[in-house]
Protein backbone atom coordinates (compact mmCIF):
# COMPACT_ATOMS: atom_id res chain seq x y z
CA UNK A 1 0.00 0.00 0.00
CA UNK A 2 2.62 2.22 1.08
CA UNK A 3 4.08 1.92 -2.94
CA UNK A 4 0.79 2.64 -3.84
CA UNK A 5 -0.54 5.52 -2.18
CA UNK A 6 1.29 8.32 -4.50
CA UNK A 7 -0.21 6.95 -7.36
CA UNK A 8 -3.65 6.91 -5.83
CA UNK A 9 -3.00 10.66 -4.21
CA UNK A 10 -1.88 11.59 -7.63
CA UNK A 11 -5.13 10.54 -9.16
CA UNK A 12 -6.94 12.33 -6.45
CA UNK A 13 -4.98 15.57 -7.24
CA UNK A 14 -5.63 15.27 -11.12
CA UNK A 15 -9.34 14.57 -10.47
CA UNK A 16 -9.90 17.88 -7.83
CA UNK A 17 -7.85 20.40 -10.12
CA UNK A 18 -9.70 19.24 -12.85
CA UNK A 19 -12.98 20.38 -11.63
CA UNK A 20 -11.23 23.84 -11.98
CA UNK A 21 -12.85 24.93 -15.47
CA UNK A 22 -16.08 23.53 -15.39
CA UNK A 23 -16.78 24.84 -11.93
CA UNK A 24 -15.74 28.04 -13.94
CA UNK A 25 -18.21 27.19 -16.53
CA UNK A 26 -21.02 27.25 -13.84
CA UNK A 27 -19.72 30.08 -11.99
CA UNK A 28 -19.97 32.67 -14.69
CA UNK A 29 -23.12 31.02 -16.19
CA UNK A 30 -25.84 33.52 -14.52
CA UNK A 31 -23.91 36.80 -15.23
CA UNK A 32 -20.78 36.46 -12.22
CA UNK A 33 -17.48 38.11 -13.71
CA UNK A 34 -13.80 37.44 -13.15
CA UNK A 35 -13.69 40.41 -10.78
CA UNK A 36 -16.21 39.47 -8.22
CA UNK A 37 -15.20 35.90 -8.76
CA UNK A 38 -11.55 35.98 -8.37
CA UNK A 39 -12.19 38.05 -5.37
CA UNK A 40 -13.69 35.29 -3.46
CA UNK A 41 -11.72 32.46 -4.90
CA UNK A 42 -8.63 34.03 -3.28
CA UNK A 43 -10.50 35.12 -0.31
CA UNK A 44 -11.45 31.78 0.72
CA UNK A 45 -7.94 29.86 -0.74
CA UNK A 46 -6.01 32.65 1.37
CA UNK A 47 -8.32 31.43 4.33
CA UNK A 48 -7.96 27.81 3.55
CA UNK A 49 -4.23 27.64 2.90
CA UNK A 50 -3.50 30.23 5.44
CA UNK A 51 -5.36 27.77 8.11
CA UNK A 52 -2.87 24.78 6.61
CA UNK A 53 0.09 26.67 6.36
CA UNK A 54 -0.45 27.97 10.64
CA UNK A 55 -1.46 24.19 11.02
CA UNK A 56 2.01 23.49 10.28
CA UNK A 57 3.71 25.60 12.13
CA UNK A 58 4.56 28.21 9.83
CA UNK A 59 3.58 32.08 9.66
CA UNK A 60 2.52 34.13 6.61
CA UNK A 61 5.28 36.63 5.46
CA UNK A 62 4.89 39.62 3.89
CA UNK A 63 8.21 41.34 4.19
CA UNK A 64 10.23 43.48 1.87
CA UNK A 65 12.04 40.47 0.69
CA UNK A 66 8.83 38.03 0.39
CA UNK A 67 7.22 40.63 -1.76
CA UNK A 68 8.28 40.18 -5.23
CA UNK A 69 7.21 36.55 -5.34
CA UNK A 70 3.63 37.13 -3.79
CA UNK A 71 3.18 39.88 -6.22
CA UNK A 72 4.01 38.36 -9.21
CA UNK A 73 2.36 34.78 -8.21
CA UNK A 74 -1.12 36.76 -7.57
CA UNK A 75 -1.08 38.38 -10.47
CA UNK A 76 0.47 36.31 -13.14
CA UNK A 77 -0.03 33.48 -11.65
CA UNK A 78 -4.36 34.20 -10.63
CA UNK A 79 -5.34 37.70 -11.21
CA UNK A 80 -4.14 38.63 -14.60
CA UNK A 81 -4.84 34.97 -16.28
CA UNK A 82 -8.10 34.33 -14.04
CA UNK A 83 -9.29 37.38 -15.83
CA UNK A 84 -8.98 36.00 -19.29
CA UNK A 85 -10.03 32.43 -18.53
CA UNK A 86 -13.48 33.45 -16.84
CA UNK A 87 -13.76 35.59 -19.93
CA UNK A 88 -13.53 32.86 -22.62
CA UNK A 89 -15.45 30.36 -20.07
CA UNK A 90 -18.66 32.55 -20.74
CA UNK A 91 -18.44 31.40 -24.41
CA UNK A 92 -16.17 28.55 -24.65
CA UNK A 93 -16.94 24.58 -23.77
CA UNK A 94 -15.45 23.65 -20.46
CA UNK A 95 -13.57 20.63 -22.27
CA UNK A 96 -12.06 23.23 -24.53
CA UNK A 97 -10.79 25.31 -21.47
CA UNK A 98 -9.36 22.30 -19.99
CA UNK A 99 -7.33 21.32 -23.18
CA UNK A 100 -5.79 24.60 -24.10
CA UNK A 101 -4.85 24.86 -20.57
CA UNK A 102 -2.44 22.31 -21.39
CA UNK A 103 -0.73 24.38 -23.12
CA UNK A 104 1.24 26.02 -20.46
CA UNK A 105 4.04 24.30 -21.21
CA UNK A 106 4.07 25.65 -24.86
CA UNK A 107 4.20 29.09 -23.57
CA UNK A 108 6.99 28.25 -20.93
CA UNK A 109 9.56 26.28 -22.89
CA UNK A 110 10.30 29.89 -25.36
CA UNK A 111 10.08 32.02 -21.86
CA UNK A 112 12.73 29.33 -20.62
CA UNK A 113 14.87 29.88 -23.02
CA UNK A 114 14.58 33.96 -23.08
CA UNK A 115 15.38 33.55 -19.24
CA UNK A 116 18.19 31.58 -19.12
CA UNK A 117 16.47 29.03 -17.86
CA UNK A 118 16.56 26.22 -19.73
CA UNK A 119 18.63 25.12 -23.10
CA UNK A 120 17.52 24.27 -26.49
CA UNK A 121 16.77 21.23 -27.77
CA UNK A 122 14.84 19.77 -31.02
CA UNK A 123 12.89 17.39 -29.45
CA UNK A 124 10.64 20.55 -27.28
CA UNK A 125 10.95 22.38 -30.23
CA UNK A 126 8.93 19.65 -32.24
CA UNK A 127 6.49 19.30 -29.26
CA UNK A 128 6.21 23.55 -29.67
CA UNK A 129 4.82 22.78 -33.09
CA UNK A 130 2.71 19.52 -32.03
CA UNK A 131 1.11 22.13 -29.38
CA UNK A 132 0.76 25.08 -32.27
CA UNK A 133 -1.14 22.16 -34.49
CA UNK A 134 -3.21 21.37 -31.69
CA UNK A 135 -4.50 24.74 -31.11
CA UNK A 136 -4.87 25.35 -34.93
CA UNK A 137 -7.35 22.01 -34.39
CA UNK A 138 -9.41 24.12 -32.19
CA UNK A 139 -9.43 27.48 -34.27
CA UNK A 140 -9.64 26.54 -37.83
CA UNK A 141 -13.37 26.31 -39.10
CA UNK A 142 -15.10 23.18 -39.42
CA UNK A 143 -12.71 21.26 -37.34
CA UNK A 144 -13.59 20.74 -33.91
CA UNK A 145 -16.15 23.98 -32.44
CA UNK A 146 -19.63 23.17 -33.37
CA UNK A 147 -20.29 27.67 -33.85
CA UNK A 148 -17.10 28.45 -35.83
CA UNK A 149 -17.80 32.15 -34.07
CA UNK A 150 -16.64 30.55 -30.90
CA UNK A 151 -12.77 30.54 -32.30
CA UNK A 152 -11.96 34.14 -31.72
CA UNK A 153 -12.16 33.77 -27.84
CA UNK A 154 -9.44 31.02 -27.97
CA UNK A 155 -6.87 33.10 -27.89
CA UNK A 156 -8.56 34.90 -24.92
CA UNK A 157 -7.87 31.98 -23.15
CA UNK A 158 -4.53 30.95 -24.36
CA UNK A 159 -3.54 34.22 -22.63
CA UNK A 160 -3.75 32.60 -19.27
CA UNK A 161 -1.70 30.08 -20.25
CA UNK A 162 0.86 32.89 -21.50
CA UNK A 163 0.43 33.96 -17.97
CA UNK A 164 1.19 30.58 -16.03
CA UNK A 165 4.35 30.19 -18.19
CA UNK A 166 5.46 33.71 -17.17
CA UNK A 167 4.88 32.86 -13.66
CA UNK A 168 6.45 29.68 -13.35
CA UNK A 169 9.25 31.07 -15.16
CA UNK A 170 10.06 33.94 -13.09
CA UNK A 171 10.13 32.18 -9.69
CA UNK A 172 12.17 29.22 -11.31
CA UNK A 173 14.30 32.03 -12.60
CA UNK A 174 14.18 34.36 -9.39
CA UNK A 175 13.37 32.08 -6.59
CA UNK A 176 9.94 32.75 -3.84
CA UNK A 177 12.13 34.98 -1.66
CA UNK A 178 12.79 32.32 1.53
CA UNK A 179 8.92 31.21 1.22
CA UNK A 180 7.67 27.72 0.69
CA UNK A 181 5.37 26.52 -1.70
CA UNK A 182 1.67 27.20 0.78
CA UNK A 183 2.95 29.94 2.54
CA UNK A 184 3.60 31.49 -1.01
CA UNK A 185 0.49 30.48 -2.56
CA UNK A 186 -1.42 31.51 0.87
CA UNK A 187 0.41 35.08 0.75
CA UNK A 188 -0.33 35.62 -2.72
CA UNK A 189 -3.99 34.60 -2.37
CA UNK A 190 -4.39 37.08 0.45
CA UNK A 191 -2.62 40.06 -1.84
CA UNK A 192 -4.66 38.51 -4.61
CA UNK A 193 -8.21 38.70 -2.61
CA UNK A 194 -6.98 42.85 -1.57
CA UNK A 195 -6.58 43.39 -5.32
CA UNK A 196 -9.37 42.42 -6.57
CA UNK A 197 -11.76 43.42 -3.92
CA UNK A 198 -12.16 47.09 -4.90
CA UNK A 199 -12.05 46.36 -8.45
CA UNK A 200 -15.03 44.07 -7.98
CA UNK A 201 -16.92 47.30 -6.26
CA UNK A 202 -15.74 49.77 -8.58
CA UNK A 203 -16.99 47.86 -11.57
CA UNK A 204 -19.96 46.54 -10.00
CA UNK A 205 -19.40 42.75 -10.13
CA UNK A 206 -18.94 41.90 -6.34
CA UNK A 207 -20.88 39.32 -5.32
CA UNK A 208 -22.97 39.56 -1.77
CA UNK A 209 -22.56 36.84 -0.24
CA UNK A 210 -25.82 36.22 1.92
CA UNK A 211 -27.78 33.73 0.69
CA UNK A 212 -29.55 32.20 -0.82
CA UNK A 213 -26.83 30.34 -2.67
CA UNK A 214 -26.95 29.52 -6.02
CA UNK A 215 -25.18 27.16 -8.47
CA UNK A 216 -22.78 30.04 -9.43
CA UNK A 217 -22.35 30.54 -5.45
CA UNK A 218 -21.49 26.86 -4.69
CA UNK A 219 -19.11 26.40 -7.94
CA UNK A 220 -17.27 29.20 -6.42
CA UNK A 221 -17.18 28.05 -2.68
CA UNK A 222 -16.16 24.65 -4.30
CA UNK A 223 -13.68 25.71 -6.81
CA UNK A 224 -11.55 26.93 -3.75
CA UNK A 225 -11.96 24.06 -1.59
CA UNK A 226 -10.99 21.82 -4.09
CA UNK A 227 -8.05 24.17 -5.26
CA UNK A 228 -6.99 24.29 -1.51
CA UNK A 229 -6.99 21.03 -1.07
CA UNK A 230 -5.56 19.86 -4.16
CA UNK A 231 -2.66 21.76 -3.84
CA UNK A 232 -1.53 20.46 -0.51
CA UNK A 233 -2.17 17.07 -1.31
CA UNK A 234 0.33 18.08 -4.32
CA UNK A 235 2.73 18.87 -1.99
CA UNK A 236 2.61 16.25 -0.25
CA UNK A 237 3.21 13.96 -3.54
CA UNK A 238 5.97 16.45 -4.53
CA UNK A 239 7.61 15.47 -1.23
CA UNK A 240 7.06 12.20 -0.99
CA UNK A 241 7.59 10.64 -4.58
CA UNK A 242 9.88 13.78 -6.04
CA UNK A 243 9.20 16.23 -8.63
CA UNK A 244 9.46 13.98 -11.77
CA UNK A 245 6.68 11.78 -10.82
CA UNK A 246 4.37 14.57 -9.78
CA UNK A 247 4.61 16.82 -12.53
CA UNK A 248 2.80 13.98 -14.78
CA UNK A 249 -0.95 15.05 -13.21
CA UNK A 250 -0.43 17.74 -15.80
CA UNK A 251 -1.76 14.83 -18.31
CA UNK A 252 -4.72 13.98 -15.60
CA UNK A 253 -6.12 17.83 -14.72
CA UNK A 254 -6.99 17.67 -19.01
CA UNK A 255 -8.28 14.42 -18.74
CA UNK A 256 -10.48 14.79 -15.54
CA UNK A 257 -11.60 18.35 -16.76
CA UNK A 258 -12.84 16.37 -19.75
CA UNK A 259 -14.69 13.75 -18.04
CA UNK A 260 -16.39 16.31 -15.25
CA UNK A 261 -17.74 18.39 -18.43
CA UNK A 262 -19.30 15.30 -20.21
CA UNK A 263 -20.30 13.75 -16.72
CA UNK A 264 -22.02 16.97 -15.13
CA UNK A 265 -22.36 19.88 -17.95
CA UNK A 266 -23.78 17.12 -20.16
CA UNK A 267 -20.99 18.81 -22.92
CA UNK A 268 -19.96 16.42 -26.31
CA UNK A 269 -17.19 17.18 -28.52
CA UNK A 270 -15.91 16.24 -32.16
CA UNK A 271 -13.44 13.51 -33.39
CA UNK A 272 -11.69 16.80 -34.15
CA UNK A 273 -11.61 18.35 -30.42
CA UNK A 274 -10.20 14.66 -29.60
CA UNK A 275 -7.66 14.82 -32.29
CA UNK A 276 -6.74 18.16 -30.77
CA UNK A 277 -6.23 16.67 -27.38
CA UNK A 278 -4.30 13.93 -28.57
CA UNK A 279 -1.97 16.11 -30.73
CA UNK A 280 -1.71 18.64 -27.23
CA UNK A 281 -1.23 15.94 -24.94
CA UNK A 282 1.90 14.51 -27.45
CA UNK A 283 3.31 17.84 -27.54
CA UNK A 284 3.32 18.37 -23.82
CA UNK A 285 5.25 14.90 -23.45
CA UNK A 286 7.76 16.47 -25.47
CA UNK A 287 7.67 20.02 -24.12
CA UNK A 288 7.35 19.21 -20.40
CA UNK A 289 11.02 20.19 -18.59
CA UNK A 290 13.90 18.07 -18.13
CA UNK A 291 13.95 15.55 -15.28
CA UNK A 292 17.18 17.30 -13.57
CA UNK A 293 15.94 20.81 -14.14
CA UNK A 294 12.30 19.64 -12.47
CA UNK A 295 13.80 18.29 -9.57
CA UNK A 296 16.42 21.46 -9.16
CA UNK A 297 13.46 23.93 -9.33
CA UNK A 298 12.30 21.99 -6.22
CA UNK A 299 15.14 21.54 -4.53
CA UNK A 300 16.81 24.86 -5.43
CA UNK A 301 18.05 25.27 -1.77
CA UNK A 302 16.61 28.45 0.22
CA UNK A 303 14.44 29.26 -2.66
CA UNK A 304 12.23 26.32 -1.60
CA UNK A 305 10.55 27.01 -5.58
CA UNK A 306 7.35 25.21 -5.78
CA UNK A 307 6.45 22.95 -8.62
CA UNK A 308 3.44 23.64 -10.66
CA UNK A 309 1.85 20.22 -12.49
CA UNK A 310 1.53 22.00 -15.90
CA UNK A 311 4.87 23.58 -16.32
CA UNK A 312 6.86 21.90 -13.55
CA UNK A 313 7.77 25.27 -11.93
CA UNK A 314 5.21 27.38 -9.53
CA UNK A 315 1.55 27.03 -8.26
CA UNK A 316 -0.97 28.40 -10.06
């Protein structure tokens, strides 16, 4: 059992996380926006991870030299790209969201290399171009979306994905500043949540919450649980069965957020949205990062550098 367990907790993490975009579909399905919504999905993950993070004994920082990180991790890495993702999930199947999420690593590998952080090599450059072909699966007409209209908002998403890349690459590039991986993502939930609360009033969309709750309500309530949750259960993996192994639920968040669409939106796709997951998921086997440079972003001493499952570098 004891051999067995990461596998199972792997699963477990793959299956939460990949609730993320069709809870998204529901939450912005009775007229919710990114504002009001981002505002209480950090609200509540600051709460929840905060509550883990004290749980084990360690404070929240938010000094001079923890501040960098937590800035840049709640915007790039929830603000900025939650802003274009509950955009394009007003108009965009859930299944679809999930897939071009995968493309994170497409985004990362060219940021990588602008950075410094990682070297060339033919191989990721190939799975570049099997990721480009995938998305072209999605966009061009009469391939995959049933309302050919429906392709201009995919780059609307894609530009969270730019976002993840940029984020993983600047803390595997700059390090968290002495925090670890909750008390970072706590932090930069809580900075996140003070962000976006007066944008929410000033542009109307916060959402009161007295109830009664609604389905909208509950997908957001449950989109941070889960996220909460799943995250420190990745951890845990992360730390128990190393960086290499863990970074492979990347393949399982697309595959579960494709299953919890058909299962509870009731959503169907085309041989040619399959095709375009199949030609994705064989680019991100070739794009995902090296085995040593995985495990260094984890281990990279004081940095403590988190490992994200979709581009093997920071939380999202």
């Amino acid at each position: 059992m004891s051999r067995l367990w990461p596998f199972l907790a792997l699963i477990g993490v793959g299956a939460l996380w990949g609730a993320g975009q069709p809870l998204a579909k529901v939450a912005v399905s009775e007229g919710y926006r990114h504002f009001g919504i981002l505002f209480w999905q950090l609200a509540l993950g600051a709460l929840l991870l905060g509550i883990v993070t004290r749980l084990r004994g360690r404070p929240l920082r938010f000094g001079r030299s923890h501040l960098p990180a937590l800035v840049v991790v709640a915007l790039t890495g929830t603000v900025l790209p939650g802003m274009a993702s509950y955009t394009a999930a007003i108009h965009l199947p859930a299944g679809v969201l999930s897939i071009l999420l995968s493309s994170v690593p497409m985004f990362a590998f060219p940021l990588a290399l602008a950075l410094g952080n990682d070297r060339f090599a033919w191989g990721r450059l190939a799975g570049l171009g099997l990721g480009f072909a995938g998305v072209l699966l999605l966009v061009l007409p009469g391939t995959s979306l049933p309302d050919p209209t429906l392709a201009g908002w995919i780059p609307v998403a894609l530009i969270a994905s730019a976002f993840y890349a940029l984020e993983g690459n600047w803390v595997a590039r700059y390090g968290t500043g002495g925090l670890d991986p909750l008390q970072l993502l706590a932090g930069a939930s809580a900075l996140g949540a003070a962000v976006t609360l007066p944008l929410a009033l000033a542009t109307g969309q916060f959402i009161d919450p007295r109830p009664p709750w609604g389905g909208p309500d509950l997908a957001i309530l449950a989109a941070s649980a889960l996220h909460a949750v799943a995250y420190a259960g990745y951890v845990a993996v992360v730390t128990a069965a190393g960086a290499v192994f863990a970074v492979q639920v990347s393949y399982l968040v697309t595959l579960f957020g494709l299953a919890w669409a058909m299962l509870f939106l009731g959503e169907s796709y085309s041989g040619g949205i399959w095709l375009a997951l199949l030609v994705m998921m064989s680019g991100v086997a070739l794009v995902q990062p090296r085995p040593r440079a995985a495990l260094a972003t984890l281990r990279g001493g004081s940095q403590n550098a988190p490992v994200d499952p979709q581009t093997g570098h920071c939380p999202r």
